[in-house]
Protein backbone atom coordinates (compact mmCIF):
# COMPACT_ATOMS: atom_id res chain seq x y z
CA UNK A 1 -19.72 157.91 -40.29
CA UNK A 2 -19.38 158.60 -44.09
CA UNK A 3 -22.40 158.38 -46.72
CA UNK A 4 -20.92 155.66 -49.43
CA UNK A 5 -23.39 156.33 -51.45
CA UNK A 6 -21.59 159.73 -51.83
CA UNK A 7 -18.15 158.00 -52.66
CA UNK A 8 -16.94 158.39 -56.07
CA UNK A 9 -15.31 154.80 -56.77
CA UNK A 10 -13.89 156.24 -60.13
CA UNK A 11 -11.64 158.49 -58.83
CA UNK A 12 -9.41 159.84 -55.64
CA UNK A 13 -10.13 162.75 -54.23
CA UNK A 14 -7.92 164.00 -51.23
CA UNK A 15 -8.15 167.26 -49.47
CA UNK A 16 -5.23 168.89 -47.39
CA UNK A 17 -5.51 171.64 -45.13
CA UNK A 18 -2.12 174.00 -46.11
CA UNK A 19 -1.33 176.56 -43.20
CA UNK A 20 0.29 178.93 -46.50
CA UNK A 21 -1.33 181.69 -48.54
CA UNK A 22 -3.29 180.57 -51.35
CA UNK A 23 -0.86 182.68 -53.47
CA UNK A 24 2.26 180.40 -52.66
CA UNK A 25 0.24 177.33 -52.94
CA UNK A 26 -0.58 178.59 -56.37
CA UNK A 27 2.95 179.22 -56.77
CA UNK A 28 3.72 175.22 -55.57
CA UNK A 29 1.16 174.19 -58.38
CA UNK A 30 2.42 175.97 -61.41
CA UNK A 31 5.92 176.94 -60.78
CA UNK A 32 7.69 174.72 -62.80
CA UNK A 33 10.44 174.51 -60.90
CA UNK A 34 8.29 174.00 -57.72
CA UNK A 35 6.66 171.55 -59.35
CA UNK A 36 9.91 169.69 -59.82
CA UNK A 37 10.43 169.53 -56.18
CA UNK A 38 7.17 167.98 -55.38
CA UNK A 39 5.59 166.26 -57.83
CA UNK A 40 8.55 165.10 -60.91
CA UNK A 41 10.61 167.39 -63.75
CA UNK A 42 8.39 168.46 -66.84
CA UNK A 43 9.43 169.46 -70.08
CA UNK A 44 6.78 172.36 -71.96
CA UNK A 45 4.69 173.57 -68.53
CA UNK A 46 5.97 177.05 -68.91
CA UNK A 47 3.39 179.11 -69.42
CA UNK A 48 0.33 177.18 -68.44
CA UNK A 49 -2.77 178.19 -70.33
CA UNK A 50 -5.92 176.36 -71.79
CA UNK A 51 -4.51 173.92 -74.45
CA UNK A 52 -0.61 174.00 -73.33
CA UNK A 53 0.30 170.21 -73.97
CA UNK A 54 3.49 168.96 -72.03
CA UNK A 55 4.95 165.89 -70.12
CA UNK A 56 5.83 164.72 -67.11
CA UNK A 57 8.93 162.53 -66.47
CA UNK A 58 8.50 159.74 -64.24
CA UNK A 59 11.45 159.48 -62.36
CA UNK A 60 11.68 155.28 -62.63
CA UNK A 61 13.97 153.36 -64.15
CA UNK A 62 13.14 153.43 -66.82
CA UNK A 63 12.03 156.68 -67.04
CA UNK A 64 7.98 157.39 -67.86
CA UNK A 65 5.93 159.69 -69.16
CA UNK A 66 2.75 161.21 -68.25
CA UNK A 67 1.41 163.29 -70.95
CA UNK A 68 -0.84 166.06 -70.47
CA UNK A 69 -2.85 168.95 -71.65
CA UNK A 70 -4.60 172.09 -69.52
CA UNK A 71 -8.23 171.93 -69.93
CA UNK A 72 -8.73 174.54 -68.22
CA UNK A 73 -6.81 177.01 -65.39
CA UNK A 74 -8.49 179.58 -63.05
CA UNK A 75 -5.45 181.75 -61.71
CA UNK A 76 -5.21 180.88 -58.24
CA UNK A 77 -8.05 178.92 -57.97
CA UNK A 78 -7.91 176.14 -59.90
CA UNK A 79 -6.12 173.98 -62.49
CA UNK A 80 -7.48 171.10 -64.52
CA UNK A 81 -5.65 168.23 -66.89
CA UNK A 82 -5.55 165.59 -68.95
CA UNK A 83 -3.59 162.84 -67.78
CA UNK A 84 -2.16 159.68 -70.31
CA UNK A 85 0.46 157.51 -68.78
CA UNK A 86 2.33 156.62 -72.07
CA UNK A 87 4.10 153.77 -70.33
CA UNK A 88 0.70 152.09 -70.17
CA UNK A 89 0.04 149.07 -72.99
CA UNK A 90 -3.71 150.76 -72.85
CA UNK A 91 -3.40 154.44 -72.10
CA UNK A 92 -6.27 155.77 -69.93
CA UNK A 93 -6.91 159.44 -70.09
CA UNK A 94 -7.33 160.88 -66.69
CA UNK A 95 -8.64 163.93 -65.29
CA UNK A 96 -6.50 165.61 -62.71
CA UNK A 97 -7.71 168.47 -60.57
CA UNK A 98 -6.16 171.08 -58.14
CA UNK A 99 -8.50 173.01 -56.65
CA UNK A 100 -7.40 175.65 -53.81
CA UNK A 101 -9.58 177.58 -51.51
CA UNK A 102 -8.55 180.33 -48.63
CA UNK A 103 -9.43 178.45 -45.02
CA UNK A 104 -8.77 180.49 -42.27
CA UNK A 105 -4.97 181.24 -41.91
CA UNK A 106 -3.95 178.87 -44.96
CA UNK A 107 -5.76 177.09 -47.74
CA UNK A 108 -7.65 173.91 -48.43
CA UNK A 109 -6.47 172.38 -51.61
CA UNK A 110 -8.45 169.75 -53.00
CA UNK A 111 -6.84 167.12 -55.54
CA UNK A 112 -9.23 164.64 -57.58
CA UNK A 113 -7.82 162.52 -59.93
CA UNK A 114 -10.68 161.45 -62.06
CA UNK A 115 -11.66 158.84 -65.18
CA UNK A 116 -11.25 154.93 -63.13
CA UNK A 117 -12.83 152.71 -65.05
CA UNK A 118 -13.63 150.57 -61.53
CA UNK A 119 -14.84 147.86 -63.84
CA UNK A 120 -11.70 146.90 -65.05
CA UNK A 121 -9.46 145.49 -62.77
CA UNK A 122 -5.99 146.74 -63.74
CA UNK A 123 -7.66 150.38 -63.58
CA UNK A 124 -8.97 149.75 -60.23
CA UNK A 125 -5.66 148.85 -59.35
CA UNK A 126 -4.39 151.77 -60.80
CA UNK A 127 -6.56 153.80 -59.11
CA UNK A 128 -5.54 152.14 -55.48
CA UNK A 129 -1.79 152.83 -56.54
CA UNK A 130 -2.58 156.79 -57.46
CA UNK A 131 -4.14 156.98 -54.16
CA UNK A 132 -1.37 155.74 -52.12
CA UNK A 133 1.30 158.04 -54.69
CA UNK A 134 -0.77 161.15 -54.11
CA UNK A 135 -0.57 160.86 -50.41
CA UNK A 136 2.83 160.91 -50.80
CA UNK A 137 3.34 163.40 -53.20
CA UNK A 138 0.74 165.64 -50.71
CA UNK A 139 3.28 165.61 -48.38
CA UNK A 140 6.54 166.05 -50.52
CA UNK A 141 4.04 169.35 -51.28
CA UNK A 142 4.08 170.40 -47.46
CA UNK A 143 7.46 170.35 -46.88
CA UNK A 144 8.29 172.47 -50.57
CA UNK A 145 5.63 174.91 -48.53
CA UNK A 146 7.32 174.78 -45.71
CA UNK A 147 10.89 175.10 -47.51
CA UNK A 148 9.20 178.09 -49.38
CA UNK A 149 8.16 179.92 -45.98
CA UNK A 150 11.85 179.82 -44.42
């Protein structure tokens, strides 16, 4: 049974055992080219270093834009962003965080996506929708692992 009380309404958190080095899930999170693969093309994520601003392209018709910035990067450990979906009428500005740890024979990688405003009821929907799209996108991230390994 789970403490609700503990339950952070504003935001999704998901955690996903990896059986892969923390090195090539590090690789998965900030390869740009990885990151392609899994997750959707960006333009200016070279690099990535405090401050390095770039986009995401959503691949929809038409296309999106998520626009974001590095707040702050922990090599192989952890990586933190801002989020802005510019497609949105109101742009909310997320917090996304990757957050990897060694477990065993593979890693743990905890994702929260942070900044619901649970009040409002298009961001609660939002929220619900970035739940179901990281679940997804989780395991479009397993099988780039797996590709990776072979």
């Amino acid at each position: 049974m789970t403490d609700d009380s503990a339950f952070n309404r504003a935001a999704v958190e998901i955690g996903r055992f990896y059986p892969h080095s923390p090195d090539r899930v590090w690789q998965a999170l900030t390869d740009p080219a990885h990151l392609e693969k899994w997750l959707m093309p960006s333009t200016g994520f070279v690099d990535p270093q405090v401050g390095t601003q770039f986009v995401f392209t959503v691949p929809t018709q038409p296309p999106g834009e998520i626009a974001c910035k590095v707040l702050a990067i922990h090599p192989g450990r952890q990586v933190t962003l801002r989020w802005v979906d510019l497609r949105a009428q109101r742009p909310a500005r997320w917090t996304l965080d990757w957050t990897i740890h060694p477990q065993g024979h593979g890693t743990r990688l905890l994702l929260t996506h942070s900044g619901f405003d649970t009040s409002d009821r298009r961001q609660k929907m939002a929220r619900n929708g970035m739940k179901r799209m990281w679940n997804r996108v989780l395991v479009q991230l397993d099988a780039l692992l797996q590709e990776l390994t072979t």
